[in-house]
N, C-alpha and C. Protein backbone atom coordinates (compact mmCIF):
# COMPACT_ATOMS: atom_id res chain seq x y z
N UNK A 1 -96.79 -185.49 -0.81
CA UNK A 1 -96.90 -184.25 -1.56
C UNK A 1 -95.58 -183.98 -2.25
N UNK A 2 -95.64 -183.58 -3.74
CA UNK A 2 -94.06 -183.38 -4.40
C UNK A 2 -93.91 -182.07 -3.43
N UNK A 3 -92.52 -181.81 -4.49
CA UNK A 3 -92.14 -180.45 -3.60
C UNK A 3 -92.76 -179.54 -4.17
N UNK A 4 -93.12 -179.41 -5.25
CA UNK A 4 -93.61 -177.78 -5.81
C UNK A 4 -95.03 -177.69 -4.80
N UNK A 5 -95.69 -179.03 -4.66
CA UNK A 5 -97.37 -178.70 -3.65
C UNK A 5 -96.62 -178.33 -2.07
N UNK A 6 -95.09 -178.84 -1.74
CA UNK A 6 -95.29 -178.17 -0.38
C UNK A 6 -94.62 -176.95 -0.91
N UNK A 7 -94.00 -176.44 -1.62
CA UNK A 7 -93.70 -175.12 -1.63
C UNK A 7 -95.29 -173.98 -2.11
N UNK A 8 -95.66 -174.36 -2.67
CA UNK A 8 -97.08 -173.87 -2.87
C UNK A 8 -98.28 -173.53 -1.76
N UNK A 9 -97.89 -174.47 -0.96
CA UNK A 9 -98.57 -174.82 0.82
C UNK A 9 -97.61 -173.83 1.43
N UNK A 10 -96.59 -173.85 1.10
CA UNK A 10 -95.40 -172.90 2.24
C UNK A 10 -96.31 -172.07 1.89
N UNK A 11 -96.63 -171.33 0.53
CA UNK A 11 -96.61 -169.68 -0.09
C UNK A 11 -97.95 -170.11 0.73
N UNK A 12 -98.90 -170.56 0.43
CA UNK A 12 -100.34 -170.39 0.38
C UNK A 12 -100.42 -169.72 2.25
N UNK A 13 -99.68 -170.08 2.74
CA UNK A 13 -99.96 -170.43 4.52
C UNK A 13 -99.35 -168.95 4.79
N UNK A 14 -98.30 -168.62 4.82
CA UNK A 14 -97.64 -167.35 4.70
C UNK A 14 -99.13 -166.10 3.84
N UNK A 15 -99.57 -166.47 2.80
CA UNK A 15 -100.67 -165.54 2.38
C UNK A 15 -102.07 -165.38 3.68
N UNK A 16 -102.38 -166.52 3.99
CA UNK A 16 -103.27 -166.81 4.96
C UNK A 16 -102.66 -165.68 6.23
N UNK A 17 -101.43 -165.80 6.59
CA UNK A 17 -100.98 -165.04 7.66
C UNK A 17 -101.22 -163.80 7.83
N UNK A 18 -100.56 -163.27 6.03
CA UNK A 18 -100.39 -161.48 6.31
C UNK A 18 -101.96 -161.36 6.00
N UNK A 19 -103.01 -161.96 5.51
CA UNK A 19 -104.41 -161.44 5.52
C UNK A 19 -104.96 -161.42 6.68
N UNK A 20 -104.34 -162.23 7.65
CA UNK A 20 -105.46 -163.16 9.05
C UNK A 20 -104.76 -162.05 9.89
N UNK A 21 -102.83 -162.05 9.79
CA UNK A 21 -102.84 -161.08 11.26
C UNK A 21 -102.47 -159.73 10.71
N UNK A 22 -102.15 -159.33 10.03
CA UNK A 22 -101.89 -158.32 9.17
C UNK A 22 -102.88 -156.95 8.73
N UNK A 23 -103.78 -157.89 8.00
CA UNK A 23 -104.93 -157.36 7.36
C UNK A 23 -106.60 -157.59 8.01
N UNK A 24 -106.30 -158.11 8.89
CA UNK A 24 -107.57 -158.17 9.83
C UNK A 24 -108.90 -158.89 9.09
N UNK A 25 -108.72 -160.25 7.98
CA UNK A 25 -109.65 -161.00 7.46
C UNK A 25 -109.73 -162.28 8.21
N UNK A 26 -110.87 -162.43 8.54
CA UNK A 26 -111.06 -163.71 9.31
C UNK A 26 -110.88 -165.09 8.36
N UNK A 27 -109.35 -165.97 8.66
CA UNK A 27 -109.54 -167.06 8.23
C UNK A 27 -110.67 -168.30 8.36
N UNK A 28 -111.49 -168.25 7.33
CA UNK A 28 -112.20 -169.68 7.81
C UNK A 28 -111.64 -171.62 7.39
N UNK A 29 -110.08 -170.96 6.93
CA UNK A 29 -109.81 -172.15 7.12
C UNK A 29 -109.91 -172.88 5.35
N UNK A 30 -109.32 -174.29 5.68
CA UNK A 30 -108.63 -174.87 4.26
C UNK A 30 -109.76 -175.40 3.62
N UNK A 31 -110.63 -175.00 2.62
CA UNK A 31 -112.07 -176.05 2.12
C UNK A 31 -111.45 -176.72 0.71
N UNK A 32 -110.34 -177.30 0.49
CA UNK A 32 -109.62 -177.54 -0.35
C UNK A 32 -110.67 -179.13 -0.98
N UNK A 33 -110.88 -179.84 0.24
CA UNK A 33 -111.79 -180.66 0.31
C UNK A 33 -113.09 -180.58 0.50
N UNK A 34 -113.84 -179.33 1.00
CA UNK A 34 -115.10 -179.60 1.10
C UNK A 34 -116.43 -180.06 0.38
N UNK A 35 -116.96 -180.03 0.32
CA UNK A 35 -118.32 -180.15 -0.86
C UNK A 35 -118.95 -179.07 -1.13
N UNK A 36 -119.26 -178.99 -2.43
CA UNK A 36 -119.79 -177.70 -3.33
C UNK A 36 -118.71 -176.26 -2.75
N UNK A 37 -117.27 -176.45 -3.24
CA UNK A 37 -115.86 -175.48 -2.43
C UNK A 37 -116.52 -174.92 -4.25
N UNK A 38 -116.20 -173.25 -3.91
CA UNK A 38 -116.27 -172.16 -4.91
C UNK A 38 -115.27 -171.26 -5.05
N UNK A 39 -114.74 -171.08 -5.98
CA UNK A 39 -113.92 -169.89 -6.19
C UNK A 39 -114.70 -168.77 -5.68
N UNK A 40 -116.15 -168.38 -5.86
CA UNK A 40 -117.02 -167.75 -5.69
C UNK A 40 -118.17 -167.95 -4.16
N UNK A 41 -117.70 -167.68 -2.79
CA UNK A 41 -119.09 -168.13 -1.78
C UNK A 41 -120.02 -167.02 -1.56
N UNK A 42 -121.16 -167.49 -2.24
CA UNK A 42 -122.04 -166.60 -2.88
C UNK A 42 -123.09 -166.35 -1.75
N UNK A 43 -123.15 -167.41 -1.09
CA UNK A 43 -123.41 -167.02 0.55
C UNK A 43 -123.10 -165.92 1.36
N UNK A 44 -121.62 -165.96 1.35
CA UNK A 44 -120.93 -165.29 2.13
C UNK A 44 -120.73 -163.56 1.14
N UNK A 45 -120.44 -163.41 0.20
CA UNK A 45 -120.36 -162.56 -0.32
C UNK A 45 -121.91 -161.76 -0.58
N UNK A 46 -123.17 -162.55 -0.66
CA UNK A 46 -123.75 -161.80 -0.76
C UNK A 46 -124.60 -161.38 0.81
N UNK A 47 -124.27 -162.21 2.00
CA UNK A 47 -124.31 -161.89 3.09
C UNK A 47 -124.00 -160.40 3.44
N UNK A 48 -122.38 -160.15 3.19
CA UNK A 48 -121.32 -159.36 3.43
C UNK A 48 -122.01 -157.94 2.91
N UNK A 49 -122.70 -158.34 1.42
CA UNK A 49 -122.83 -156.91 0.80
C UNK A 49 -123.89 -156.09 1.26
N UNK A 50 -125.38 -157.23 1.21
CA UNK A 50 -126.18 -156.94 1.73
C UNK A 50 -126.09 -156.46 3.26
N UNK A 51 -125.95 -157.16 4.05
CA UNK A 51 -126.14 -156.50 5.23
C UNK A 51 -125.34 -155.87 6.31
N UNK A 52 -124.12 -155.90 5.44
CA UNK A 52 -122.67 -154.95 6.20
C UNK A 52 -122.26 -153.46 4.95
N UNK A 53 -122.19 -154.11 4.33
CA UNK A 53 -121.93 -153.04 2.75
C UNK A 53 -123.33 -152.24 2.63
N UNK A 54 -124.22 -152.73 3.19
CA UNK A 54 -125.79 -151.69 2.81
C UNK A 54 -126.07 -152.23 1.04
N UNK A 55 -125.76 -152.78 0.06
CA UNK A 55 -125.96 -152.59 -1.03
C UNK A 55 -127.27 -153.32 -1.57
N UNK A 56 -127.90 -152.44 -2.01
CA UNK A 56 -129.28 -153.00 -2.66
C UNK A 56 -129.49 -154.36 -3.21
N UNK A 57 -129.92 -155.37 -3.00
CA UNK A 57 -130.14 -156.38 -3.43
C UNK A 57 -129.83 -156.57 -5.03
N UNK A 58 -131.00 -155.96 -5.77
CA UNK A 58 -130.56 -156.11 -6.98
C UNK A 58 -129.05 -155.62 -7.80
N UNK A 59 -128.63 -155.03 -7.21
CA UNK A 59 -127.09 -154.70 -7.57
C UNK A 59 -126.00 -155.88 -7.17
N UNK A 60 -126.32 -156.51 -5.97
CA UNK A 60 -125.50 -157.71 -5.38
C UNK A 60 -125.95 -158.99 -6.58
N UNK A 61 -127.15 -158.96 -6.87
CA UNK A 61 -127.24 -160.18 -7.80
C UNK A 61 -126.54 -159.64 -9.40
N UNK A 62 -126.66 -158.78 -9.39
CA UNK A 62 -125.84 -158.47 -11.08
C UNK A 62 -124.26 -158.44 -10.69
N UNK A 63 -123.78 -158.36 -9.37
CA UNK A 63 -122.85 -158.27 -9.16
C UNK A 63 -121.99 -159.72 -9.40
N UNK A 64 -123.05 -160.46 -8.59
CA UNK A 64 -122.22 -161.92 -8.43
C UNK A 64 -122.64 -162.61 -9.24
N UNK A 65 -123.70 -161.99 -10.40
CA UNK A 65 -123.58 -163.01 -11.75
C UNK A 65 -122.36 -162.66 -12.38
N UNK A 66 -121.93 -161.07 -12.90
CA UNK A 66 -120.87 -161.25 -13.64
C UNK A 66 -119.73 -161.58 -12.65
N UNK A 67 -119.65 -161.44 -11.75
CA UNK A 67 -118.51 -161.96 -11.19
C UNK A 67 -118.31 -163.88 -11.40
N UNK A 68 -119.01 -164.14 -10.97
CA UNK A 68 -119.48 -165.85 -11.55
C UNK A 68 -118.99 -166.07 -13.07
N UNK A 69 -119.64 -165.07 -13.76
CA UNK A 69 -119.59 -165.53 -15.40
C UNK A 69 -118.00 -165.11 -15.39
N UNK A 70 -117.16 -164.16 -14.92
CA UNK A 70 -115.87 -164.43 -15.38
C UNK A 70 -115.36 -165.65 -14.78
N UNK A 71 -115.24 -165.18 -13.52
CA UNK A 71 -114.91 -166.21 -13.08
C UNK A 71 -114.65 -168.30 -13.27
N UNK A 72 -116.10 -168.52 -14.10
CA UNK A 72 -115.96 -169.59 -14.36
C UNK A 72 -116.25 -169.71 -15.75
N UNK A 73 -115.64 -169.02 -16.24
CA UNK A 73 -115.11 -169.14 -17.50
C UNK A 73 -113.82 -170.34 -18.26
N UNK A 74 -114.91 -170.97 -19.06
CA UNK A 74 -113.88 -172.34 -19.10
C UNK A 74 -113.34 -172.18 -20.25
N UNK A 75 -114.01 -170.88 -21.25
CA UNK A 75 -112.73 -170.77 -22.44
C UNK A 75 -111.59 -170.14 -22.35
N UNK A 76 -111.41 -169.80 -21.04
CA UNK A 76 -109.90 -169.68 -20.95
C UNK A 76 -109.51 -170.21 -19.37
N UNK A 77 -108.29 -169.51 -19.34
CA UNK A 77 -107.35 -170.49 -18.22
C UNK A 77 -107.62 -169.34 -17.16
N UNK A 78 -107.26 -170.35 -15.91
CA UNK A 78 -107.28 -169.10 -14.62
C UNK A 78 -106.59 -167.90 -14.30
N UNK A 79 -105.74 -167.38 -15.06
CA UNK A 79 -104.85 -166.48 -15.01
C UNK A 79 -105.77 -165.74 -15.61
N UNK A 80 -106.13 -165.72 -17.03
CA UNK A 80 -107.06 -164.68 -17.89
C UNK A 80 -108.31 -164.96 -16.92
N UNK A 81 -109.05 -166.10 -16.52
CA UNK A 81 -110.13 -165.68 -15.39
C UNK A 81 -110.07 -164.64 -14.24
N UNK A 82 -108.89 -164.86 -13.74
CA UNK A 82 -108.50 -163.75 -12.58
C UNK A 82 -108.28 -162.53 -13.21
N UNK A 83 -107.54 -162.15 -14.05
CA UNK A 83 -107.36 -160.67 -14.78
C UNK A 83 -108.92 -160.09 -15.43
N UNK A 84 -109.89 -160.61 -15.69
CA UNK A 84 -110.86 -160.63 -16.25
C UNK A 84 -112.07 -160.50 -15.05
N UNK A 85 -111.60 -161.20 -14.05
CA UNK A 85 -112.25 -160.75 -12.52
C UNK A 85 -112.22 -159.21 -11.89
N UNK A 86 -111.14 -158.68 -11.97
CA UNK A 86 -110.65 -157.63 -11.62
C UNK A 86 -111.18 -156.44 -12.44
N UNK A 87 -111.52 -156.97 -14.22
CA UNK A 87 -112.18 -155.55 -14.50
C UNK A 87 -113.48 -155.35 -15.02
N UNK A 88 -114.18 -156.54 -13.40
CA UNK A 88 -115.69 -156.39 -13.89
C UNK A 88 -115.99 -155.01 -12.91
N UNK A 89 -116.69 -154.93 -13.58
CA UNK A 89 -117.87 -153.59 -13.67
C UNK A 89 -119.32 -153.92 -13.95
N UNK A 90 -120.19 -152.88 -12.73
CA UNK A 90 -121.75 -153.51 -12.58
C UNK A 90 -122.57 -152.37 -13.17
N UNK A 91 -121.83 -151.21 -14.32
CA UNK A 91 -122.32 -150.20 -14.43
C UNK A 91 -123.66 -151.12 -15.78
């Protein structure tokens, strides 16, 4: 690994920490490698909404389409994907 991927691994592991002991989010761990790995686990998120969040089904699917459609947005770069994540709205 050069150095900028272990300094990147330093930051990444340290983030994992203050969310896991800090912030009380359950790490599930590195899927850096897994098969079908998502910026988006549409499983898990729409698990979460539906049956912990209470939120109506059809609101969770308009939710995690536009969240999806910014998200994997390939005419631009991940920085404008992430800023563009942040000011979706399901109104």
């Amino acid at each position: 690994m050069s150095n900028v991927g272990e300094i990147e691994r330093a930051t990444q592991n340290r983030i994992v920490r203050l969310f896991r002991d800090h912030l009380g989010y359950q790490y599930l761990g590195n899927w850096e490698d897994r098969a079908d790995n998502s910026n988006v686990e549409e499983g898990l998120l729409r698990d979460y909404l539906i049956k912990k969040a209470g939120c109506p089904e059809e609101l969770v699917k308009r939710a995690i389409y536009k969240l999806q459609t910014e998200a994997r947005n390939y005419d631009r770069n991940l920085y404008n994907n992430n800023k563009e994540v942040y000011k979706v709205s399901i109104r």
